[in-house]
N, C-alpha and C. Protein backbone atom coordinates (compact mmCIF):
# COMPACT_ATOMS: atom_id res chain seq x y z
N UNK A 1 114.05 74.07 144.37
CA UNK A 1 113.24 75.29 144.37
C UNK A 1 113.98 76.43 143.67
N UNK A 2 115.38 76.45 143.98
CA UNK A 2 115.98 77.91 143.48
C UNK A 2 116.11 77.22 141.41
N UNK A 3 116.16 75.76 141.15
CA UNK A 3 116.25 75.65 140.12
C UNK A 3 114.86 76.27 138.83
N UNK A 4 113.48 76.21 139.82
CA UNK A 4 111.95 76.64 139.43
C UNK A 4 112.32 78.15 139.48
N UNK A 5 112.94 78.59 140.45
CA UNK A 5 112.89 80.37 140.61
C UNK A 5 113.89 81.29 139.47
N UNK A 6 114.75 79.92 138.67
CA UNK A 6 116.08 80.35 138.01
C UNK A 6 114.90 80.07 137.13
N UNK A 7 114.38 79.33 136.56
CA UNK A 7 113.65 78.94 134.94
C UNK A 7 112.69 79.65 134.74
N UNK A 8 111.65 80.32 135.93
CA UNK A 8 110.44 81.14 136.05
C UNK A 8 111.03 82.57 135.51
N UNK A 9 112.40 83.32 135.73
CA UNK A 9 113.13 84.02 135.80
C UNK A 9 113.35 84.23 134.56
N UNK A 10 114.17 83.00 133.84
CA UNK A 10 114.21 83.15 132.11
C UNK A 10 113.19 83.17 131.36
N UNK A 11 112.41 82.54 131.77
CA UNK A 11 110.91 82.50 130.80
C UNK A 11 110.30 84.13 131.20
N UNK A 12 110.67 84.45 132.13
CA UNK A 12 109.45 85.83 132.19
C UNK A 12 110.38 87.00 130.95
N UNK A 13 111.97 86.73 131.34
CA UNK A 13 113.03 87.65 130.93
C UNK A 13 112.79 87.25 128.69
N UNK A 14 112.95 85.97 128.75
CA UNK A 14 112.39 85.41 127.36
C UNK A 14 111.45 85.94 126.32
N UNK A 15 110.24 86.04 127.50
CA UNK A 15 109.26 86.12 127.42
C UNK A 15 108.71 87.68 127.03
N UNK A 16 109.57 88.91 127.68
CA UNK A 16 109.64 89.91 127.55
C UNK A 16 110.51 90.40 126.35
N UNK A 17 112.05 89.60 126.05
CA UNK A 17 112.32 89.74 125.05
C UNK A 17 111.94 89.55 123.78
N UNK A 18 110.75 88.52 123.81
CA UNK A 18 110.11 88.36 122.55
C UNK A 18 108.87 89.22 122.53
N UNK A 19 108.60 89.82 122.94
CA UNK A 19 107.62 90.97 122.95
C UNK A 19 107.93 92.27 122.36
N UNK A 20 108.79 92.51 123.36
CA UNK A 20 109.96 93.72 122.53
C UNK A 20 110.20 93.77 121.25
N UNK A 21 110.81 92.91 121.21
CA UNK A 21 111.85 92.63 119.97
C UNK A 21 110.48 92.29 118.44
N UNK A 22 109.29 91.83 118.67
CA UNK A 22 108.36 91.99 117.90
C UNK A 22 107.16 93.65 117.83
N UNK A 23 107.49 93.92 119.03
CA UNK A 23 106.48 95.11 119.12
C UNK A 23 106.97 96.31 118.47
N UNK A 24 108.77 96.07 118.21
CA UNK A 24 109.19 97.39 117.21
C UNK A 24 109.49 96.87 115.93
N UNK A 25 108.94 95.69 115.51
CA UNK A 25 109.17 95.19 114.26
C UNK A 25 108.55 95.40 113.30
N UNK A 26 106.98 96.56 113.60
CA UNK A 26 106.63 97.19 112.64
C UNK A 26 107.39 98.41 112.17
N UNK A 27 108.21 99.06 113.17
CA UNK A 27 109.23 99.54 112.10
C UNK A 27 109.84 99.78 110.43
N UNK A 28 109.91 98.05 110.95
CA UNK A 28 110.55 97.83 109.52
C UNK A 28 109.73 98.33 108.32
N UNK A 29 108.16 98.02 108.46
CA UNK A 29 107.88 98.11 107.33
C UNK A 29 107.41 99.67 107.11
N UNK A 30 107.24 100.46 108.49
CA UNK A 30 106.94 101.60 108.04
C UNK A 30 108.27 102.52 107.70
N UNK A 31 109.36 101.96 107.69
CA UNK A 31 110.52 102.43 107.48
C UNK A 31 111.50 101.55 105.99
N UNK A 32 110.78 100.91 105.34
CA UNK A 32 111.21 100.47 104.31
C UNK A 32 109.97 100.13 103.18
N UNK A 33 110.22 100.13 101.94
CA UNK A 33 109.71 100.07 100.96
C UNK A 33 108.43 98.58 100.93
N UNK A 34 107.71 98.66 99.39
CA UNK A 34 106.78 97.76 100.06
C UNK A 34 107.49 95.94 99.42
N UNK A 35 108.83 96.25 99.41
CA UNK A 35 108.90 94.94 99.16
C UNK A 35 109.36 93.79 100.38
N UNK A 36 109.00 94.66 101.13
CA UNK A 36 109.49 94.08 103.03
C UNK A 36 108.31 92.51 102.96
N UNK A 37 109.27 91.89 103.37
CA UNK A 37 108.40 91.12 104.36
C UNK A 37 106.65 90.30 103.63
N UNK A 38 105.68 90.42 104.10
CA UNK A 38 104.46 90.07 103.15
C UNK A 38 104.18 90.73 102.26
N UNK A 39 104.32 92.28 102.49
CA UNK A 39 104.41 93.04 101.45
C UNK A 39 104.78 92.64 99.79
N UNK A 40 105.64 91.82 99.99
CA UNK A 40 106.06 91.22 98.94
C UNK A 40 105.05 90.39 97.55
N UNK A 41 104.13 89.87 98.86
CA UNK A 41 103.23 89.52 97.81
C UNK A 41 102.31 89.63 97.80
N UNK A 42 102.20 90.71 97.91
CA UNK A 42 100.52 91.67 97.31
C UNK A 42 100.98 91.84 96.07
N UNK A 43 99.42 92.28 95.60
CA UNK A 43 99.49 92.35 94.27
C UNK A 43 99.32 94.49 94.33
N UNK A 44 100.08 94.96 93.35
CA UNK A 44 99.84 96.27 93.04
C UNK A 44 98.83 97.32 93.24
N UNK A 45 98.23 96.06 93.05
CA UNK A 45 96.66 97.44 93.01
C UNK A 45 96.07 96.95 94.42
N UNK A 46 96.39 95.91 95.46
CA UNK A 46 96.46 96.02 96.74
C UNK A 46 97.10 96.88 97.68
N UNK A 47 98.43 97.05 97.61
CA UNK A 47 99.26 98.13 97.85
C UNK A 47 98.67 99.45 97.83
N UNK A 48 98.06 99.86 96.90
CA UNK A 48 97.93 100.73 96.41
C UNK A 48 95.95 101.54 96.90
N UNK A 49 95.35 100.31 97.25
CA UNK A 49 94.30 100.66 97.98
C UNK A 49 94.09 101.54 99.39
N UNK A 50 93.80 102.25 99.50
CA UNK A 50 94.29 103.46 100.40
C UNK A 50 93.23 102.71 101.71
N UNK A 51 92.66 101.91 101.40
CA UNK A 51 91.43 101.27 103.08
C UNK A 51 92.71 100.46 103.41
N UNK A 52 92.84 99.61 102.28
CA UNK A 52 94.01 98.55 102.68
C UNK A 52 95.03 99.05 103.47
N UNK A 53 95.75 100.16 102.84
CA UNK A 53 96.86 100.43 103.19
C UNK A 53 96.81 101.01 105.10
N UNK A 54 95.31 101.52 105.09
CA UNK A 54 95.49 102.49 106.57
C UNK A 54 95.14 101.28 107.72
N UNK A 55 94.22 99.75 106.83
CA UNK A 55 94.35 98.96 107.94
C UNK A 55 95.46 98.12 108.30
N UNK A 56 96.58 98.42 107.52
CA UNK A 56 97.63 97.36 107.28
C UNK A 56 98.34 98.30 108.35
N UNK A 57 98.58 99.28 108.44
CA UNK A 57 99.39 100.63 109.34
C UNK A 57 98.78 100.39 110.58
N UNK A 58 97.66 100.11 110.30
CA UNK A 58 96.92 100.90 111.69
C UNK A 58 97.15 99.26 112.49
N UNK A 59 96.92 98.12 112.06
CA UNK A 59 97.08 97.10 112.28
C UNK A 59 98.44 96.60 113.08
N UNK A 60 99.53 96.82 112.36
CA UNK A 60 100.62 96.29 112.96
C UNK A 60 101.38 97.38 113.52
N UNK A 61 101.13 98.78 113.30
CA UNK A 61 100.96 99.87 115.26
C UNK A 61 100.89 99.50 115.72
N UNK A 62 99.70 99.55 115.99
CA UNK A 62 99.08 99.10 116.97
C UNK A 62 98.95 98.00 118.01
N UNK A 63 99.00 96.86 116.61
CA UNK A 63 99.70 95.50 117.18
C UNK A 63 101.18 95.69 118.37
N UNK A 64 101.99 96.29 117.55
CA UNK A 64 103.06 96.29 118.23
C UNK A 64 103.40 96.93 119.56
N UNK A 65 102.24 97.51 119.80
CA UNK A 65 102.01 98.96 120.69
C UNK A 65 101.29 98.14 122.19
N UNK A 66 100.05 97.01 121.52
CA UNK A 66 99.58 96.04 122.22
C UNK A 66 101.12 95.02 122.99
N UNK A 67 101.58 94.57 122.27
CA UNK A 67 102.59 93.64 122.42
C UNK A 67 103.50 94.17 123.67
N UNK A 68 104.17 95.65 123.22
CA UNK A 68 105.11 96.23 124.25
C UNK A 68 104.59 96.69 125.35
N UNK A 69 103.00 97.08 125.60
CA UNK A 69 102.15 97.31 126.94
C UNK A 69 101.63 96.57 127.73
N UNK A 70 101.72 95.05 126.76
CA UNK A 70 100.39 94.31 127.83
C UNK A 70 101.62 93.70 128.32
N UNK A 71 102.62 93.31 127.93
CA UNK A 71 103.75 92.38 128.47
C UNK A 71 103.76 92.70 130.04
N UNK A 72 103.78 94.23 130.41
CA UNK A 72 104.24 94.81 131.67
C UNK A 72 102.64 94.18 132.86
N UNK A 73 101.70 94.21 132.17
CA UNK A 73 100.12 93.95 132.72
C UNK A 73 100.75 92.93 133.58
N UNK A 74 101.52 92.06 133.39
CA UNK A 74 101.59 90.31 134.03
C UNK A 74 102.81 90.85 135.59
N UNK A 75 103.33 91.77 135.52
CA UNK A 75 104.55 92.29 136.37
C UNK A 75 103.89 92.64 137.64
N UNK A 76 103.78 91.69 138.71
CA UNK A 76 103.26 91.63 140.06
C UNK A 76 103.76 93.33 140.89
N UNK A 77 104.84 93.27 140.27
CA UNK A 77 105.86 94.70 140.63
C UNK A 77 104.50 95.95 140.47
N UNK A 78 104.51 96.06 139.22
CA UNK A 78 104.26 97.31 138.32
C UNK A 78 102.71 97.05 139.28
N UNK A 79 102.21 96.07 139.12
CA UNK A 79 100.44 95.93 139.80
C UNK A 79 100.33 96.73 141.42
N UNK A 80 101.55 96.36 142.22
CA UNK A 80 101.54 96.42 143.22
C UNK A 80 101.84 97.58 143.96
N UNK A 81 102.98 97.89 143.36
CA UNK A 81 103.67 99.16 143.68
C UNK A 81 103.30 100.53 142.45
N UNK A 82 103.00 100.52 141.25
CA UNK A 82 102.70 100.98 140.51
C UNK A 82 101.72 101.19 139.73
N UNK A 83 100.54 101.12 140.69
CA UNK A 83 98.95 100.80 140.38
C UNK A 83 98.56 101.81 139.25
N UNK A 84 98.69 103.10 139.37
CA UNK A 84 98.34 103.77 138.71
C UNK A 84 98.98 103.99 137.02
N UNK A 85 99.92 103.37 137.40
CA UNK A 85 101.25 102.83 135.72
C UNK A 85 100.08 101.77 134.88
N UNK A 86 99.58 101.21 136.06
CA UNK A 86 99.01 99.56 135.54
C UNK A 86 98.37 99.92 134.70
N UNK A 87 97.02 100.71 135.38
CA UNK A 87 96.01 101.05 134.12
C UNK A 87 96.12 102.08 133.56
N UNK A 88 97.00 102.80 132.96
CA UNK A 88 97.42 103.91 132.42
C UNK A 88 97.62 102.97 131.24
N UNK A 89 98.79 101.91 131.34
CA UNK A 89 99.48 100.91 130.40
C UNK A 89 98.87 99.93 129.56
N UNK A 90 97.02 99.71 130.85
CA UNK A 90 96.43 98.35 130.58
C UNK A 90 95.30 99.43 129.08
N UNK A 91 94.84 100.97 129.94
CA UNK A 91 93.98 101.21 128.72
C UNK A 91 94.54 101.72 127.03
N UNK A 92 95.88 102.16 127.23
CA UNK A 92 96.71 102.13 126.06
C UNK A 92 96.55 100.18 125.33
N UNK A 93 96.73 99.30 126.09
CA UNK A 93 96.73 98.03 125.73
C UNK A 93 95.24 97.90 125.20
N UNK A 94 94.39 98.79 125.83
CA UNK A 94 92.77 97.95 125.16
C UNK A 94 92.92 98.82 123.76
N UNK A 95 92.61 100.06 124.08
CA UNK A 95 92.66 101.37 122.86
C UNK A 95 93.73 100.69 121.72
N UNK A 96 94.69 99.62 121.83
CA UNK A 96 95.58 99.32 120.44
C UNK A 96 95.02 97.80 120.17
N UNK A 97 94.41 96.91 121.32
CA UNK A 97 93.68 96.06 120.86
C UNK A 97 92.64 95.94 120.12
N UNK A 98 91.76 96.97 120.24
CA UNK A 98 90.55 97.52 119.48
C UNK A 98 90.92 98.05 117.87
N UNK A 99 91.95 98.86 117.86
CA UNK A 99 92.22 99.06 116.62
C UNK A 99 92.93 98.19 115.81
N UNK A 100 93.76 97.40 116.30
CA UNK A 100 95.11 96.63 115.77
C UNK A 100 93.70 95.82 115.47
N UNK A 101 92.92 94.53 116.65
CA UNK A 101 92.02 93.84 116.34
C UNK A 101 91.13 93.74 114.82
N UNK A 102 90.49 95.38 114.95
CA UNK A 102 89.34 95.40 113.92
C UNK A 102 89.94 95.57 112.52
N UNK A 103 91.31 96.16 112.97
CA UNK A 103 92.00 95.94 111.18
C UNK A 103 92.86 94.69 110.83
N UNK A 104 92.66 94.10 111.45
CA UNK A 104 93.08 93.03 111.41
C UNK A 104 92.10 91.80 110.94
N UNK A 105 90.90 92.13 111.53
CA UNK A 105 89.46 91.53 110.63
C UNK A 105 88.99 91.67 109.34
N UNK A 106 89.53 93.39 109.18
CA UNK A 106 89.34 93.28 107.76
C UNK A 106 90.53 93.12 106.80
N UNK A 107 91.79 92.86 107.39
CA UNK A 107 92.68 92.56 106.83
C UNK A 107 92.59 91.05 106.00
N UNK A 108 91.88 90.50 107.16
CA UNK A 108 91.63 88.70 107.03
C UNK A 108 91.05 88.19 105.69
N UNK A 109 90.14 89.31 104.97
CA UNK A 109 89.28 88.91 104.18
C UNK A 109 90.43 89.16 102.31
N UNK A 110 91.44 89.63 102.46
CA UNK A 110 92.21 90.00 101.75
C UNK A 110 93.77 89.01 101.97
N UNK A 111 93.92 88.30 102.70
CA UNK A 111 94.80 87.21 103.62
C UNK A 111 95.69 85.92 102.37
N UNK A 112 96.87 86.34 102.28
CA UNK A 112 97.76 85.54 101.25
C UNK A 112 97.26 84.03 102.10
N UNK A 113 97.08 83.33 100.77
CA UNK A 113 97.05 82.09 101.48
C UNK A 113 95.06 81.88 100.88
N UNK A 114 94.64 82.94 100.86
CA UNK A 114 92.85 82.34 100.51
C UNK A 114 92.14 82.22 102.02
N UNK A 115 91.32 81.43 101.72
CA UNK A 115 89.90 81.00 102.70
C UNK A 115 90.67 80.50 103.98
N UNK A 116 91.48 79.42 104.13
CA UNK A 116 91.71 78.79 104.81
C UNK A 116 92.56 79.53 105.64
N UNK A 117 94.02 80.49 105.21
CA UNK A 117 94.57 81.53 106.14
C UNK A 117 93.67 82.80 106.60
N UNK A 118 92.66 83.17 105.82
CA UNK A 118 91.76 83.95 105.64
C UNK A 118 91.16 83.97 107.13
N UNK A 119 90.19 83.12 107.34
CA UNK A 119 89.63 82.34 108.42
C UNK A 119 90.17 82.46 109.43
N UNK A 120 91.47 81.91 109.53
CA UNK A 120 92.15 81.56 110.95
C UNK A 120 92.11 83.18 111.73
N UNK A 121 92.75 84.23 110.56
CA UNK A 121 93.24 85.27 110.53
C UNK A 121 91.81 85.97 111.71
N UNK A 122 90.97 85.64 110.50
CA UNK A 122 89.21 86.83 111.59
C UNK A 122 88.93 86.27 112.31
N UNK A 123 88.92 84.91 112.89
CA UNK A 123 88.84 84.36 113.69
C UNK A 123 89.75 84.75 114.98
N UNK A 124 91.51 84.58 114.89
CA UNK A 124 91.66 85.16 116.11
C UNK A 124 91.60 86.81 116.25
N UNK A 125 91.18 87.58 114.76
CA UNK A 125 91.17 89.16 115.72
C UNK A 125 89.98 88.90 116.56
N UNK A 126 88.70 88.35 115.67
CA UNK A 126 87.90 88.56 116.98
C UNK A 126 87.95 87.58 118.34
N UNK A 127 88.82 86.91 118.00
CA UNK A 127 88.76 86.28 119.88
C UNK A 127 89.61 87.47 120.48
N UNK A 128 90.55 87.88 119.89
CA UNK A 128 91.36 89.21 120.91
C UNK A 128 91.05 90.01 121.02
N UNK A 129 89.52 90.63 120.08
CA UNK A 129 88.92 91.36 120.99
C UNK A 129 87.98 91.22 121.84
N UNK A 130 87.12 89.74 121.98
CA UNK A 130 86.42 89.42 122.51
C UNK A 130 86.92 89.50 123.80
N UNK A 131 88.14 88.96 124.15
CA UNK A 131 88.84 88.63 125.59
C UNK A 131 89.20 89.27 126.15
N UNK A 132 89.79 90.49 125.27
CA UNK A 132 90.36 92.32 125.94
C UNK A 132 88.76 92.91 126.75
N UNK A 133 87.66 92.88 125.68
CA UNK A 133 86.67 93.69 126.40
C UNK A 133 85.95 92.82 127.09
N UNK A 134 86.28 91.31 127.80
CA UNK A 134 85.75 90.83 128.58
C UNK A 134 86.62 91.06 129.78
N UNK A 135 88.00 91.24 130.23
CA UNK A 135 88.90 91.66 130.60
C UNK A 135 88.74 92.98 130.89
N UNK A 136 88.22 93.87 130.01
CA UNK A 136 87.96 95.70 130.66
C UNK A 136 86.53 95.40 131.66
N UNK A 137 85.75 94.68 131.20
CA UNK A 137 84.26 94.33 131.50
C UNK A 137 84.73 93.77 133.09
N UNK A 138 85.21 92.86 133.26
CA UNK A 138 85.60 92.37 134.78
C UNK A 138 86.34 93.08 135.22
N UNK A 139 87.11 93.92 135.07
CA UNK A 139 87.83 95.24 135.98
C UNK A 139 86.76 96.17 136.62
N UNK A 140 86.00 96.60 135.55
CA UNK A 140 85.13 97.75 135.71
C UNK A 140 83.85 97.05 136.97
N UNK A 141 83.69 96.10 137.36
CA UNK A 141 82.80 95.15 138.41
C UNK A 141 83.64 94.72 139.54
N UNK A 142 85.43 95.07 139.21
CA UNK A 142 85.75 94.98 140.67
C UNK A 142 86.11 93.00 140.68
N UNK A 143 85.80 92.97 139.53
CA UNK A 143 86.18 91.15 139.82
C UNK A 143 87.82 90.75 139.19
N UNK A 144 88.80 91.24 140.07
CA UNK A 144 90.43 90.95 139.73
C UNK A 144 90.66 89.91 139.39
N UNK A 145 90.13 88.77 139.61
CA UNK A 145 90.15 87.62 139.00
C UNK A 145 89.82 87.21 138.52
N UNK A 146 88.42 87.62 137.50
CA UNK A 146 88.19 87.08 135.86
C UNK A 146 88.93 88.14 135.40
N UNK A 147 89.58 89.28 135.54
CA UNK A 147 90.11 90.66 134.88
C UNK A 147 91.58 89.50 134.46
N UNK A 148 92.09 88.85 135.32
CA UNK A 148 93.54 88.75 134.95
C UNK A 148 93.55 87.56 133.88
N UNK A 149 92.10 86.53 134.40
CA UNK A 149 92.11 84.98 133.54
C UNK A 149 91.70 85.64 131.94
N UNK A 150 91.14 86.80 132.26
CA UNK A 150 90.47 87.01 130.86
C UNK A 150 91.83 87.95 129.69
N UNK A 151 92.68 88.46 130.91
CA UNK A 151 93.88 89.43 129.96
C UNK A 151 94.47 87.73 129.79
N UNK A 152 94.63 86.72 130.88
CA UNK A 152 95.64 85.93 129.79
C UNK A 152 95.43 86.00 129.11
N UNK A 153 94.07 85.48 128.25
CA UNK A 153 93.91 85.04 126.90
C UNK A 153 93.87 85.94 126.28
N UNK A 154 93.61 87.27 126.18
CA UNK A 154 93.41 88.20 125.31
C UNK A 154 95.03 88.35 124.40
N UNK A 155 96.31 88.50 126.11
CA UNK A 155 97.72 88.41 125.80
C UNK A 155 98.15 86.94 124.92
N UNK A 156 97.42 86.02 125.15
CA UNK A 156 98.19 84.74 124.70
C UNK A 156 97.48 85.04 122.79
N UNK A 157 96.60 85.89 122.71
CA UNK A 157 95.83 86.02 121.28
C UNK A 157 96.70 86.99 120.66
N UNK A 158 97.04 88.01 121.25
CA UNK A 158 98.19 89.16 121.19
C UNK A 158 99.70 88.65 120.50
N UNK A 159 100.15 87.39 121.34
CA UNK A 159 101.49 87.08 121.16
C UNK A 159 101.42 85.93 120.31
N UNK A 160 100.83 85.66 119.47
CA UNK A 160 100.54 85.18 117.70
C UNK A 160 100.82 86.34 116.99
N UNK A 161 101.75 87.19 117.14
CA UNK A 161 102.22 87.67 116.81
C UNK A 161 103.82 87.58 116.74
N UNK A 162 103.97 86.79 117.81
CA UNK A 162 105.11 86.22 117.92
C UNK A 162 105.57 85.04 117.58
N UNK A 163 104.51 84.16 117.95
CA UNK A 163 104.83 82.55 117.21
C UNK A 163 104.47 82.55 116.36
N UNK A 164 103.81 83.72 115.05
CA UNK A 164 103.69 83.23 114.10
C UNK A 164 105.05 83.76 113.32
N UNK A 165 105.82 84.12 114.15
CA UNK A 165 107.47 84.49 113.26
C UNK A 165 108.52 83.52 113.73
N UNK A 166 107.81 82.67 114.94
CA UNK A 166 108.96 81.98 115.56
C UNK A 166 108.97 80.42 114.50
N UNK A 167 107.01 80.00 114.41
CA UNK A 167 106.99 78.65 114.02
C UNK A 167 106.81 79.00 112.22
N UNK A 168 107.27 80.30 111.68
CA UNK A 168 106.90 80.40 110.09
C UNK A 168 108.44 79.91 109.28
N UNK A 169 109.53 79.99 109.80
CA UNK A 169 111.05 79.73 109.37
C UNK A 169 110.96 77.91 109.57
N UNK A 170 110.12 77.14 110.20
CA UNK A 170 110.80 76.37 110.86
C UNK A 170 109.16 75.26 109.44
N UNK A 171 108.07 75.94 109.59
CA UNK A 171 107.01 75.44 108.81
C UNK A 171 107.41 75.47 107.04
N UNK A 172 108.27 76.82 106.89
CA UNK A 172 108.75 76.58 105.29
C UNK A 172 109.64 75.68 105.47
N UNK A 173 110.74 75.22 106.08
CA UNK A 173 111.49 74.19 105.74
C UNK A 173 111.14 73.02 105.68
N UNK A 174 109.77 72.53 106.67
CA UNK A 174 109.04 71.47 106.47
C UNK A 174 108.31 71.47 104.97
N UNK A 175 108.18 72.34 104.42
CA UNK A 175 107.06 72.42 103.48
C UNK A 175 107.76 72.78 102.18
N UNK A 176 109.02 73.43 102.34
CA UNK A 176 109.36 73.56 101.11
C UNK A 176 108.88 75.17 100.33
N UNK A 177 107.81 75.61 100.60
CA UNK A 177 106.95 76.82 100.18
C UNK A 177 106.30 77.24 100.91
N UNK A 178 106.22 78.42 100.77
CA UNK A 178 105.70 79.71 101.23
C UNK A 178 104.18 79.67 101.93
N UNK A 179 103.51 79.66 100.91
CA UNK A 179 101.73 79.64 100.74
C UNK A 179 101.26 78.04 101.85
N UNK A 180 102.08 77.11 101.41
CA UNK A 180 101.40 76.07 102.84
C UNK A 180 101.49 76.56 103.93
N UNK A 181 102.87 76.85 104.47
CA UNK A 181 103.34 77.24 105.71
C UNK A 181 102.05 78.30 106.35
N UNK A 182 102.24 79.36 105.40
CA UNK A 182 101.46 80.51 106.00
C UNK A 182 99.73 80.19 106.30
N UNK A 183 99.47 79.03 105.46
CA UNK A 183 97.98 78.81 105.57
C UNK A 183 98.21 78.36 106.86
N UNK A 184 98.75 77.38 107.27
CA UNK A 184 99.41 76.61 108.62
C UNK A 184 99.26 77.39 109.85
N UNK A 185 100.10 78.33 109.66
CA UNK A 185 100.62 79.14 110.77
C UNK A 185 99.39 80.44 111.12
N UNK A 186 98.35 80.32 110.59
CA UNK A 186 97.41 81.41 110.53
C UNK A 186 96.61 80.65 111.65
N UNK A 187 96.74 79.60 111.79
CA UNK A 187 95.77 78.74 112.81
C UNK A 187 97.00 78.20 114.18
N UNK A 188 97.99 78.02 113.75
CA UNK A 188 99.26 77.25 114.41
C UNK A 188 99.52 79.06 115.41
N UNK A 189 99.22 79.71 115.13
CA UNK A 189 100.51 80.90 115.71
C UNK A 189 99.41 81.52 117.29
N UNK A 190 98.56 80.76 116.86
CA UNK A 190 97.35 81.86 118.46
C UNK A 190 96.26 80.37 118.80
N UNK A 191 96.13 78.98 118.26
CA UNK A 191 95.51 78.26 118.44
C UNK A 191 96.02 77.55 120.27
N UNK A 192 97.35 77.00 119.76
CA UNK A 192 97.84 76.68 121.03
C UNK A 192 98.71 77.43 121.97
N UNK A 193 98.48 78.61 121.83
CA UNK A 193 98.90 79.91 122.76
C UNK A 193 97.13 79.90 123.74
N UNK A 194 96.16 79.58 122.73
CA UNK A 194 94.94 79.81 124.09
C UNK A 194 94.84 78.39 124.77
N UNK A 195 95.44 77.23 123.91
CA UNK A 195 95.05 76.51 124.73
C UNK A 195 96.35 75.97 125.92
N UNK A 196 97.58 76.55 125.67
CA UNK A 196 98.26 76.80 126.97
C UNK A 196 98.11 77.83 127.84
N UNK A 197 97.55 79.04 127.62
CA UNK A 197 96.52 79.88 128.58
C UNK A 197 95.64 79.12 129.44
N UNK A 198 94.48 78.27 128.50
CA UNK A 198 93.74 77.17 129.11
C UNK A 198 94.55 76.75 130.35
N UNK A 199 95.29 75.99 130.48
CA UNK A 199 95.95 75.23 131.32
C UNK A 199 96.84 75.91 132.35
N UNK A 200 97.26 77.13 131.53
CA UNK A 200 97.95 78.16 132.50
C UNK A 200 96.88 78.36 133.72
N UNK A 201 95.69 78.98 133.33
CA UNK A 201 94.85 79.78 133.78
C UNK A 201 94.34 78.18 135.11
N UNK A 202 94.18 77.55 134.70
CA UNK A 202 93.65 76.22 134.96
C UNK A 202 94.92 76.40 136.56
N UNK A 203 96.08 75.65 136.23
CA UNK A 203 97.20 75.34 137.08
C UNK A 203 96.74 77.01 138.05
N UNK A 204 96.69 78.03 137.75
CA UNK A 204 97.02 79.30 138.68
C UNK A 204 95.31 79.19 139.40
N UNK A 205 94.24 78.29 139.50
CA UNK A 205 93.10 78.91 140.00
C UNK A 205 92.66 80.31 139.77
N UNK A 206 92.78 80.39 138.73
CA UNK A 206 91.87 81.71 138.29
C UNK A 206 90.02 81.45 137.86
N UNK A 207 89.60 82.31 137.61
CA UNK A 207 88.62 81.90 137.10
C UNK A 207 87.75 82.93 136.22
N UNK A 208 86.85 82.46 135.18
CA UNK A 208 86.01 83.58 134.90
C UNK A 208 84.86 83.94 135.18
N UNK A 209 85.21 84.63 135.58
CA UNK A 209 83.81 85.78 137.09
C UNK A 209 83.28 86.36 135.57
């Protein structure tokens, strides 16, 4: 038992560190030039599109803003003793899901990689926002238990933000190049994050009310 309470312990501590450590990683790019990172391969007169540019900002803010707030949502602590932190934290988490989400939809249609990364891309903004405002929707009715089954998934759609930096180093070395990997990982980085939610949600008896 104390070996489950030691591993539950690292995974939550893990789990928080990779949140963090991605939620200020838009930083980088609003603090360095545009040859950071994807930036790299846009083309000029993408860069340079001023819709583009405010959903690309407003996108990975926000994103990151989602990432470092909802992490705390899962903290039995903060719920219990700190009720009023909760949803202070949880509506900052919807208000950056909503924006990070919808620029992120139209980011999709502009998506290195074509149709196929394209796709994956609008596909999960709108499941993360589908699941956030099904998640505000069961709070506001008083039903705590589709509110929490429905933030898993919204969080497990959220933190494809994370595996898509964890499994993108590990997909170019399989692949050799750039452009496969990323088509890959546009479906690979939030596909089986919902469907271990699935099973999460499944194992904890939750349900959606």
């Amino acid at each position: 038992m104390g070996f489950l309470n030691s591993a539950n312990q690292f995974a939550w501590v893990a789990f928080g560190l990779l949140a963090i450590a991605i939620g200020f990683y838009p930083l980088v790019y609003l603090f360095a030039g545009p040859e950071v990172g994807l930036l790299a391969s846009k083309s000029e007169t993408l860069l340079a599109d001023k819709a583009w540019q405010t959903a690309f900002y407003g996108h990975i803010s926000f994103g990151g803003l989602a990432l470092l707030t909802g992490w705390t949502q899962f903290s039995r602590t903060l719920r219990r003793n700190y009720l009023s932190w909760h949803r202070r934290l949880g509506l900052v988490y919807l208000v950056s899901v909503l924006f990070s989400g919808s620029c992120g939809v139209y980011l999709s249609f502009f998506a290195t990689g074509g149709w196929v990364s394209g796709t994956g891309f609008f596909l999960l903004g709108l499941a993360w926002i589908f699941f956030t405002l099904r998640a505000y929707a069961a709070v506001q009715k008083r039903d705590f238990s589709g509110h929490g089954t429905w933030m898993v998934y919204s969080y497990a759609a959220c933190f494809a933000a994370v595996t898509l930096r964890l499994w993108m180093p590990l997909l170019v070395l399989i692949f050799g190049a750039f452009l496969p990997a990323y088509r890959l990982v546009a479906w690979l980085c939030w596909v089986p994050n919902l469907i271990f939610a699935f099973f999460w949600v499944r194992r904890r008896g939750l349900n959606l009310g």
